[in-house]
C-alpha atoms as a PDB file:
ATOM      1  CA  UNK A   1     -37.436  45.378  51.317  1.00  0.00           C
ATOM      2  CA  UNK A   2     -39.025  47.265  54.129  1.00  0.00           C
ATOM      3  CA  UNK A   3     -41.933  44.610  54.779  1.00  0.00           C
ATOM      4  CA  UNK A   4     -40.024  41.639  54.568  1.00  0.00           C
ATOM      5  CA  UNK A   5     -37.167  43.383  57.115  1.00  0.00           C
ATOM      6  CA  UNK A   6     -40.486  43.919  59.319  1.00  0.00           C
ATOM      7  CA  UNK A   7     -41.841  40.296  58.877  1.00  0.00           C
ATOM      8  CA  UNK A   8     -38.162  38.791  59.598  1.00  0.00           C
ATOM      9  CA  UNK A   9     -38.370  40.591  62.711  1.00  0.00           C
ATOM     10  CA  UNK A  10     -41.522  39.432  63.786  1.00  0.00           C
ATOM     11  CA  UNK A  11     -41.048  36.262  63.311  1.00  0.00           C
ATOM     12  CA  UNK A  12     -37.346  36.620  65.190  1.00  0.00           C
ATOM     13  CA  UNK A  13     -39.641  37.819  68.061  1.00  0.00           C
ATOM     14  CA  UNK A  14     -41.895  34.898  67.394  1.00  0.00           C
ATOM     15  CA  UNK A  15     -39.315  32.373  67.749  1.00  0.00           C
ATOM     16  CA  UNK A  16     -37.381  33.634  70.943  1.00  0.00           C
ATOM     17  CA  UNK A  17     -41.118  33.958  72.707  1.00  0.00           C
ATOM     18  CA  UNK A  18     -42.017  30.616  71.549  1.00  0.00           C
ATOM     19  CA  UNK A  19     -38.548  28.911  72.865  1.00  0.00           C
ATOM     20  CA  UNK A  20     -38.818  30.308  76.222  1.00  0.00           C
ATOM     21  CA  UNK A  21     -42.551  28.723  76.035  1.00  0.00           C
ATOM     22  CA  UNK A  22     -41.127  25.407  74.990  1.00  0.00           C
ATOM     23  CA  UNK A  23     -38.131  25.307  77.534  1.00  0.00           C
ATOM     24  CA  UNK A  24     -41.377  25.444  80.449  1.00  0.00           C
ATOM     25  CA  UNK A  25     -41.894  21.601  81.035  1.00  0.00           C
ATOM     26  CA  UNK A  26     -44.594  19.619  82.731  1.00  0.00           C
ATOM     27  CA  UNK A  27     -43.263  16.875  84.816  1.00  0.00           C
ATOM     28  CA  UNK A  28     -44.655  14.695  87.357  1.00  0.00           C
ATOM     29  CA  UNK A  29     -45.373  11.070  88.090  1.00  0.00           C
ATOM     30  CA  UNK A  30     -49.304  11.176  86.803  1.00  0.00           C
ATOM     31  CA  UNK A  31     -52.192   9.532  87.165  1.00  0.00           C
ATOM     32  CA  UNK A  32     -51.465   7.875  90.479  1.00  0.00           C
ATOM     33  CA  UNK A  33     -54.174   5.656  91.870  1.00  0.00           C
ATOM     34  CA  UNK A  34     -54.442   5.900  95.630  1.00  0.00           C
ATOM     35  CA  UNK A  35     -54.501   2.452  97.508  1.00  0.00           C
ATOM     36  CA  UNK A  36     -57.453   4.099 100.064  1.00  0.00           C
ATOM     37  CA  UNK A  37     -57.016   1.604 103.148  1.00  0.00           C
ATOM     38  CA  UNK A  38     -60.179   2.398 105.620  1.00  0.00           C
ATOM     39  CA  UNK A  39     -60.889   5.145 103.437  1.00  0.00           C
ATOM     40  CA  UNK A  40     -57.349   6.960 103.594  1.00  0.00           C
ATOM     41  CA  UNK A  41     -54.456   7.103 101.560  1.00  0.00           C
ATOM     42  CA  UNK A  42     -51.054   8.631 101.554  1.00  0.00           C
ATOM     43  CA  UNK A  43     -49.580  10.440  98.376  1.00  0.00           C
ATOM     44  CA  UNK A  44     -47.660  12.295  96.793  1.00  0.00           C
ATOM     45  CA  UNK A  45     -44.229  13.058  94.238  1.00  0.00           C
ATOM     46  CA  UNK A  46     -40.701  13.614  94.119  1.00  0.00           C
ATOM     47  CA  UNK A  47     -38.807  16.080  91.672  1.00  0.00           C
ATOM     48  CA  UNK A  48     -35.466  14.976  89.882  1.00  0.00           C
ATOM     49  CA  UNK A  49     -32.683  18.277  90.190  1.00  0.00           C
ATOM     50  CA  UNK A  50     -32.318  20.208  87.467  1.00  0.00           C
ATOM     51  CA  UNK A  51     -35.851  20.868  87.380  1.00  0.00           C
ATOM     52  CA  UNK A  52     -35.797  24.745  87.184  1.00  0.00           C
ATOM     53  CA  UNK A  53     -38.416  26.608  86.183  1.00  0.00           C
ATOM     54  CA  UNK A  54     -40.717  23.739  85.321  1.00  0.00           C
ATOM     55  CA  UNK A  55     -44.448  22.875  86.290  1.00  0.00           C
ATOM     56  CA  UNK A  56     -46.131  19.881  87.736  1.00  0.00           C
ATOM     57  CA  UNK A  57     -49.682  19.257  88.282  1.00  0.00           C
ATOM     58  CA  UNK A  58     -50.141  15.952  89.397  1.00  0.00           C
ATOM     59  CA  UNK A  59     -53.300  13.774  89.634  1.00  0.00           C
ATOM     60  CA  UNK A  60     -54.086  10.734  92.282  1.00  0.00           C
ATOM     61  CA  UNK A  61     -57.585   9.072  91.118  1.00  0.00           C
ATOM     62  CA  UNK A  62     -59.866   7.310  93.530  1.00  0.00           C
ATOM     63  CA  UNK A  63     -63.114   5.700  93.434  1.00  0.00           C
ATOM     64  CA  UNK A  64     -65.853   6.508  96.229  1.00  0.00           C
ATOM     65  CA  UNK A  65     -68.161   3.473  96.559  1.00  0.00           C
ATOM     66  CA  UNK A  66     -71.254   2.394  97.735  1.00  0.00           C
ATOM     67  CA  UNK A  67     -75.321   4.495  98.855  1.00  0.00           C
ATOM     68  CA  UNK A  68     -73.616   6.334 101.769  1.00  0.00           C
ATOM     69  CA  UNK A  69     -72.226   9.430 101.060  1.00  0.00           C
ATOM     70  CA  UNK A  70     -68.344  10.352 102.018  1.00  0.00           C
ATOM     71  CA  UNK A  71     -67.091  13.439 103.674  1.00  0.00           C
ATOM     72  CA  UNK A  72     -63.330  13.977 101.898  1.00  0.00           C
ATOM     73  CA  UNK A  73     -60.321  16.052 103.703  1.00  0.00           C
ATOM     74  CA  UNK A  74     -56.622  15.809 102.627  1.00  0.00           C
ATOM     75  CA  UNK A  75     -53.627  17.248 103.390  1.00  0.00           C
ATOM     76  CA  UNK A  76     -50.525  18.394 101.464  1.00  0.00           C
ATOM     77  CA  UNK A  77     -47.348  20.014 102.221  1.00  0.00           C
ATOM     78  CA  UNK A  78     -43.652  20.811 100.953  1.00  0.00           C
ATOM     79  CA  UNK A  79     -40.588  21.854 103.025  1.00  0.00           C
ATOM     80  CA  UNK A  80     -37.325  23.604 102.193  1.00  0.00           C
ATOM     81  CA  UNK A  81     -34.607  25.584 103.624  1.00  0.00           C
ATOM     82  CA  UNK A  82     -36.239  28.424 102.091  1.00  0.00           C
ATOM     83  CA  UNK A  83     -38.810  30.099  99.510  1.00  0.00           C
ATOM     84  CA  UNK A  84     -36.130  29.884  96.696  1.00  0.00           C
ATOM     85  CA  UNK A  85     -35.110  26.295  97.009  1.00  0.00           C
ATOM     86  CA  UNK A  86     -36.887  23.291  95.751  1.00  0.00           C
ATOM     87  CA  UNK A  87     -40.608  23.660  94.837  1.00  0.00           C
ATOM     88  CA  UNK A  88     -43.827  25.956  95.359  1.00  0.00           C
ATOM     89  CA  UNK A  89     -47.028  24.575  95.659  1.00  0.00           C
ATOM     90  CA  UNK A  90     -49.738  26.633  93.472  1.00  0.00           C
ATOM     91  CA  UNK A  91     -53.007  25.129  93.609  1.00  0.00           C
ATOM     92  CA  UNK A  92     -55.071  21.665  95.081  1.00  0.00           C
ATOM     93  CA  UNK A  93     -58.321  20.835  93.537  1.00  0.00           C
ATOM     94  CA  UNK A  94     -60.914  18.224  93.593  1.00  0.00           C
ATOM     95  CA  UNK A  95     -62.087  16.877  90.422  1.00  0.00           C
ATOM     96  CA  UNK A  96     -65.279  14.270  89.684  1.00  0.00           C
ATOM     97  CA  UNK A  97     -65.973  12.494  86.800  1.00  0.00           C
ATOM     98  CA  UNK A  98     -65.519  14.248  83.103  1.00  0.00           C
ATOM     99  CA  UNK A  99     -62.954  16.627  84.939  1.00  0.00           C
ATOM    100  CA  UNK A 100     -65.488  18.602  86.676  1.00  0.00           C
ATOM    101  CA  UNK A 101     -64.216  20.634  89.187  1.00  0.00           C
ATOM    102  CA  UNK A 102     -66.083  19.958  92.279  1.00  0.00           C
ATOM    103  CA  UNK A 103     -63.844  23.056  94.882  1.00  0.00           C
ATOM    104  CA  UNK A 104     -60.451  24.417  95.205  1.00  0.00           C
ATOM    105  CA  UNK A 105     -58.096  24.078  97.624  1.00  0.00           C
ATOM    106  CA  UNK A 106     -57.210  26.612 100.833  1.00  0.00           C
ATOM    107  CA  UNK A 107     -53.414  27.514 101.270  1.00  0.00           C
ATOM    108  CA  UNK A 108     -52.737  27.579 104.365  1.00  0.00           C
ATOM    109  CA  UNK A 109     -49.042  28.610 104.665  1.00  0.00           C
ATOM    110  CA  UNK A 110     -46.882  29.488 101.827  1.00  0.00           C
ATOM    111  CA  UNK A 111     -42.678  30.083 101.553  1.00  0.00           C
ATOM    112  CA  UNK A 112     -40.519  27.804 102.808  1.00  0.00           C
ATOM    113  CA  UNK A 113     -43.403  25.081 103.837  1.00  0.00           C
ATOM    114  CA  UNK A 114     -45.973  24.916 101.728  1.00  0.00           C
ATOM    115  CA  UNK A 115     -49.498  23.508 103.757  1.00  0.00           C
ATOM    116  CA  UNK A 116     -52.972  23.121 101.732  1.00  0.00           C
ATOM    117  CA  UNK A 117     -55.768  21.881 102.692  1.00  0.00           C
ATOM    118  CA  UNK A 118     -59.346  20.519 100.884  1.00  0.00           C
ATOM    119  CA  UNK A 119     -62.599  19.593 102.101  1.00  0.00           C
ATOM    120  CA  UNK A 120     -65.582  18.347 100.442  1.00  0.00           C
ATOM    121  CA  UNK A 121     -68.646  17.084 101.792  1.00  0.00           C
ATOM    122  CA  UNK A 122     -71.235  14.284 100.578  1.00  0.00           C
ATOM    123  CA  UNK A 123     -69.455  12.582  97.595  1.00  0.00           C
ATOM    124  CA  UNK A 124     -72.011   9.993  96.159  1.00  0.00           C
ATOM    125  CA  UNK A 125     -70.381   6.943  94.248  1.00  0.00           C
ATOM    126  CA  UNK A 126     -67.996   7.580  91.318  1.00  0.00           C
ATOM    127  CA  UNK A 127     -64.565   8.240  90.137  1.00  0.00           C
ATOM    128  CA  UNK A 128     -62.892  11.434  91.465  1.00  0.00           C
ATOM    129  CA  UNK A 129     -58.939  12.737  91.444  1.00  0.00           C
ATOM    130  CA  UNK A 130     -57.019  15.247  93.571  1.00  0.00           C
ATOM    131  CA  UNK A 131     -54.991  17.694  91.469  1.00  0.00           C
ATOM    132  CA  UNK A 132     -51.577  19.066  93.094  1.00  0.00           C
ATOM    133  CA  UNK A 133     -50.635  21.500  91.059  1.00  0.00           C
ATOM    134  CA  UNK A 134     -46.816  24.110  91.163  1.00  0.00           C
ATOM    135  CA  UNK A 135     -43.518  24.873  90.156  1.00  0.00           C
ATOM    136  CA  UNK A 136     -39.940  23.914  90.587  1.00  0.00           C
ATOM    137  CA  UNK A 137     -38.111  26.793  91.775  1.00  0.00           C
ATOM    138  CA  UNK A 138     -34.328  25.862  91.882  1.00  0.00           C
ATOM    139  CA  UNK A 139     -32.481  23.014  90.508  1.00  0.00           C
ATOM    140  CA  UNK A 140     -32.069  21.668  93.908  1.00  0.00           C
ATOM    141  CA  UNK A 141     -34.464  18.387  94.052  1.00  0.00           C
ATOM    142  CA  UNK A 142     -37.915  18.774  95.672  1.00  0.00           C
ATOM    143  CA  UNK A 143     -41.007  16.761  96.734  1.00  0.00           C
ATOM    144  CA  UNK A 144     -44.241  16.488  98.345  1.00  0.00           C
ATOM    145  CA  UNK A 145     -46.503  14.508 100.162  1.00  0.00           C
ATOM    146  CA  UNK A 146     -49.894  14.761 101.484  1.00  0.00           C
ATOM    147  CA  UNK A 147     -52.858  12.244 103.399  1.00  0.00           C
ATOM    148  CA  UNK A 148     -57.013  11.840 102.454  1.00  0.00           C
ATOM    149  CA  UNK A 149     -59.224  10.393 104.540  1.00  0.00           C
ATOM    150  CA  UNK A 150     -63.109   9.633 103.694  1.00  0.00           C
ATOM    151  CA  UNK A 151     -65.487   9.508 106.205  1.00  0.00           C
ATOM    152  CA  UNK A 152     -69.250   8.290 105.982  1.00  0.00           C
ATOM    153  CA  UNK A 153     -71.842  11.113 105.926  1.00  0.00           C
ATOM    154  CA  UNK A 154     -73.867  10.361 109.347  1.00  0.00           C
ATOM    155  CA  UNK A 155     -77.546   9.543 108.303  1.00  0.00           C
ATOM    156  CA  UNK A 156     -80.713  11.661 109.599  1.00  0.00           C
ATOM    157  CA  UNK A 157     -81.314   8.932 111.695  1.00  0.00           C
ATOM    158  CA  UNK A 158     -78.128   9.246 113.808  1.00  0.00           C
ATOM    159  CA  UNK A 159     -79.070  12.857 114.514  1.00  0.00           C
ATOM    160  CA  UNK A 160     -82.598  11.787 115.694  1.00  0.00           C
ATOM    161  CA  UNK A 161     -80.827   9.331 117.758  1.00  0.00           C
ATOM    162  CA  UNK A 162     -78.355  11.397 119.440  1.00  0.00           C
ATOM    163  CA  UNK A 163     -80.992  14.356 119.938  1.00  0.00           C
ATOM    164  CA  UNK A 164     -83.093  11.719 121.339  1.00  0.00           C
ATOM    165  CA  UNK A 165     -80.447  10.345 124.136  1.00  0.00           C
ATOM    166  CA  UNK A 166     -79.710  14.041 124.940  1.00  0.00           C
ATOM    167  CA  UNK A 167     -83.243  14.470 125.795  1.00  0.00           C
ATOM    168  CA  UNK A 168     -83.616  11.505 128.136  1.00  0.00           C
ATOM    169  CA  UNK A 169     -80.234  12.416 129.846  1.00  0.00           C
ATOM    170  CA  UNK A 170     -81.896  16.318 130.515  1.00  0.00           C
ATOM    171  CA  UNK A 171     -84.837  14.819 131.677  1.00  0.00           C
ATOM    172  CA  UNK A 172     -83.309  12.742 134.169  1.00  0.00           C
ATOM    173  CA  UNK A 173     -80.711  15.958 135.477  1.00  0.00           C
ATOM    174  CA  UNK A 174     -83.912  18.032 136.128  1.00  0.00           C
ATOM    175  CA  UNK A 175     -85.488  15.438 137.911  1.00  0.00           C
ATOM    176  CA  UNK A 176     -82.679  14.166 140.194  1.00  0.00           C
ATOM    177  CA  UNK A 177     -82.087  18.065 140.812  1.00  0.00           C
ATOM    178  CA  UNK A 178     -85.942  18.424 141.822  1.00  0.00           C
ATOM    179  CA  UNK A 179     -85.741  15.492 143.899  1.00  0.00           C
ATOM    180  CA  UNK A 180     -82.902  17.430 145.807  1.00  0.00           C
ATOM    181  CA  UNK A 181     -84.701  20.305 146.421  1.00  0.00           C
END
């Protein structure tokens, strides 16, 4: 009598952990592709109400192409009348192919606006996705939005170009100043 009065309580304790597990759902609009236009892109999601208490972590795929390398910064934010209301923005990652993580996001401001930021440098051809990950903290409705923009890795030979012209134009300020003097 004793064990099975011990086994119907752990399993009572079981069941009311495991319910307040299963009342946590993950929503979101995901995958998203971005339409990159000149190498950047505009994204983001919006949150139904009655949302409490429930996660998102949303991805928005894009493909790098071509020899060069790209340089990769994005943007994301959230605003609300205050910390408590609408949603709370927990993590921003870049991912590569075979959902390698490739770095983490920086928060930049947290509460009532949410800002992150990510940068990456040198990308080489493939398949990658930006993961927005949070929570919805009220039932109020919530959203947010964010901007990428690739830019071409400059090749050695720009450097040795630009080096080159700063050269000539110090050669020719010492000599107009000795032809002064």
């Amino acid at each position: 009598m004793k064990k099975s009065l011990i086994a119907a309580i752990v399993f009572a304790s079981a069941s009311f952990g495991s319910s307040a597990v299963m009342a946590q759902e993950v929503v979101g609009n995901s995958p998203q592709e971005l339409e990159l236009i000149d190498n950047s892109a505009f994204f983001g999601d919006t949150f139904e109400a009655d949302n409490e208490g429930n996660t998102f972590a949303d991805r928005f795929t894009f493909t790098v192409d071509g020899d060069v390398g790209m340089n990769l910064d994005a943007i994301i934010s959230s605003i609300s009348r205050s910390a408590d209301v609408g949603l709370d923005i927990t993590g921003l990652a870049l991912y590569g192919e075979d959902d390698t993580l490739i770095t983490n996001g920086t928060m930049l401001q947290s509460g009532a606006i949410d800002v992150w930021s990510i940068t990456s440098s040198n990308l080489a051809a493939g398949d990658y996705y930006l993961r927005v990950s949070g929570n919805l903290v009220s039932d109020a409705g919530a959203s947010f939005g964010g901007a990428v923009m690739l830019a071409p890795v400059p090749e050695p030979e720009t450097y040795g170009m630009m080096l080159g012209g700063l050269g000539v134009l110090g050669f020719l300020a010492r000599r107009r100043k000795a032809k002064q003097a």
